[in-house]
Protein backbone atom coordinates (compact mmCIF):
# COMPACT_ATOMS: atom_id res chain seq x y z
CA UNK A 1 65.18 78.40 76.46
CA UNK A 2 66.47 80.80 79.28
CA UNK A 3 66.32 80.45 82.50
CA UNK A 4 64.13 83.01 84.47
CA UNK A 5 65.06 82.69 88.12
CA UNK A 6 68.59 84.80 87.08
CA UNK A 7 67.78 87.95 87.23
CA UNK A 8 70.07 90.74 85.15
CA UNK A 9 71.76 93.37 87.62
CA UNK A 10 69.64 96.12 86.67
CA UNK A 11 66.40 94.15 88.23
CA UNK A 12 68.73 93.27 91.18
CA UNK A 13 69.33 96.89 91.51
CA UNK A 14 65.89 97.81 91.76
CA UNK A 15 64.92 95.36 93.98
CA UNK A 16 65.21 98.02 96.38
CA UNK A 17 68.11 97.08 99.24
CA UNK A 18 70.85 97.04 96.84
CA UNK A 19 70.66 101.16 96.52
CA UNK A 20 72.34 104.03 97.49
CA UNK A 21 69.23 105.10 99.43
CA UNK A 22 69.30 101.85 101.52
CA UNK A 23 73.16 102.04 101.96
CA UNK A 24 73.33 105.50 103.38
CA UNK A 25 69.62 105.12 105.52
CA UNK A 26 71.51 101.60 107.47
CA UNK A 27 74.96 104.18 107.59
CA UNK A 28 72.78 107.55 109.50
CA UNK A 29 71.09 104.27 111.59
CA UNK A 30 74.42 102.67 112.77
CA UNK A 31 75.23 106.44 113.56
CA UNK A 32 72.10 107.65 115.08
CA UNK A 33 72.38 104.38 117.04
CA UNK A 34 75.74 105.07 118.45
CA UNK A 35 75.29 108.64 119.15
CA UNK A 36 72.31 107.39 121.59
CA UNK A 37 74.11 105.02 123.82
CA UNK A 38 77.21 106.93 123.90
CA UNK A 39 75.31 110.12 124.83
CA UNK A 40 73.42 107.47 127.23
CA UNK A 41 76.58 106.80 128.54
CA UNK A 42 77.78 102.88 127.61
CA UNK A 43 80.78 103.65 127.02
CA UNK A 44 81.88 103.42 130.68
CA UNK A 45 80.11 99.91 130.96
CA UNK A 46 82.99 98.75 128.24
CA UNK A 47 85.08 98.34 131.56
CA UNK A 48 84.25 94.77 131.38
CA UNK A 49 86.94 94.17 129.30
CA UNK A 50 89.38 94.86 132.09
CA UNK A 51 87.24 92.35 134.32
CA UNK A 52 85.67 95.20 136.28
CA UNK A 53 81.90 96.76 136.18
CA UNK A 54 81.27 100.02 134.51
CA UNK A 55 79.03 101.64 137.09
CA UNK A 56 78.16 100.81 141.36
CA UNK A 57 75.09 100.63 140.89
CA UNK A 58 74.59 98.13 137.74
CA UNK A 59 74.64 94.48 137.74
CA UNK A 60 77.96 92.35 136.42
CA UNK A 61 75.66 91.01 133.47
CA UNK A 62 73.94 94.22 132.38
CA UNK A 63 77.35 96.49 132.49
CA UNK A 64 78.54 93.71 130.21
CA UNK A 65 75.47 93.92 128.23
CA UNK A 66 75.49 97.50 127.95
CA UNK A 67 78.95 97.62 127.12
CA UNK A 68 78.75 94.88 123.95
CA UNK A 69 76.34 96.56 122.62
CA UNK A 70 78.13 99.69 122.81
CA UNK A 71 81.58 97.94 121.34
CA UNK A 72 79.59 96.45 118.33
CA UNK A 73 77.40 100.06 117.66
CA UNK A 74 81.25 101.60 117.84
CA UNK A 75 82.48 98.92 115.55
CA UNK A 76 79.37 99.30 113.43
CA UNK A 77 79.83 103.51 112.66
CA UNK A 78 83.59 103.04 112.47
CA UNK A 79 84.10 99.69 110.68
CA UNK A 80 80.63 99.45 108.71
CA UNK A 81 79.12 102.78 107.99
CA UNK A 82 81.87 104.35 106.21
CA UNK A 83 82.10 100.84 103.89
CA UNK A 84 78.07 101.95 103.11
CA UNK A 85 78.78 105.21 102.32
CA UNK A 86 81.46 104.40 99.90
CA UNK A 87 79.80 101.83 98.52
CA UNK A 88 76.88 104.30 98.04
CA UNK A 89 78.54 106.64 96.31
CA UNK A 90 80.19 104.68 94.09
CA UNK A 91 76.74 102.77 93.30
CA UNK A 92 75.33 105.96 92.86
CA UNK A 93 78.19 106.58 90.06
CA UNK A 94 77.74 103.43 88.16
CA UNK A 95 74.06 104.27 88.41
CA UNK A 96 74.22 107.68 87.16
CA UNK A 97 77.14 107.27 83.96
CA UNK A 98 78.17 103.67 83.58
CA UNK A 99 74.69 101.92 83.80
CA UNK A 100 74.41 99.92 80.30
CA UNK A 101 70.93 100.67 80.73
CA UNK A 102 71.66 104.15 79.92
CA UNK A 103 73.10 103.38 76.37
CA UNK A 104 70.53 101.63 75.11
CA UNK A 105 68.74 103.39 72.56
């Protein structure tokens, strides 16, 4: 008898977000992300760190706003997308010549 909710890793690697593909498209997102709102200029509403608002003419709340979600975009291309990309490429390895589903006959 075997048990057929455990999948083997080959069918959990082509389930489809376990893939280099997926791993590099969230990395260019996080980056595409951050390059928007730092072009956009958030990165002076990260003042509220230092207890003070980022620009005259925004609110307390949405200078804080504005500058978590530029802190966790930063965190995410610095911290996060370089983890994806090496992750990818070393998928993409086992993938390519260590697979055991490439030695079967």
């Amino acid at each position: 008898m075997t048990n057929k909710s455990i999948k083997p890793p080959s069918a959990a690697r082509s389930s489809g977000w376990i893939s280099p593909h997926s791993f590099l498209s969230v990395a260019v997102t996080l980056s595409v992300f951050f390059m928007l709102v730092h072009l956009v200029g958030f990165r002076e509403h990260t003042a509220f760190l230092s207890g003070t608002t980022g620009a005259v003419g925004v609110g307390t709340r949405l200078s804080t706003f504005y500058g978590v979600i530029y802190i966790l975009l930063y965190l995410g291309c610095v911290v996060i997308a370089p983890i994806l990309v090496l992750a990818a490429g070393m998928l993409a390895f086992w993938q390519k010549f260590l697979s055991p589903d490439k030695h079967l006959p």
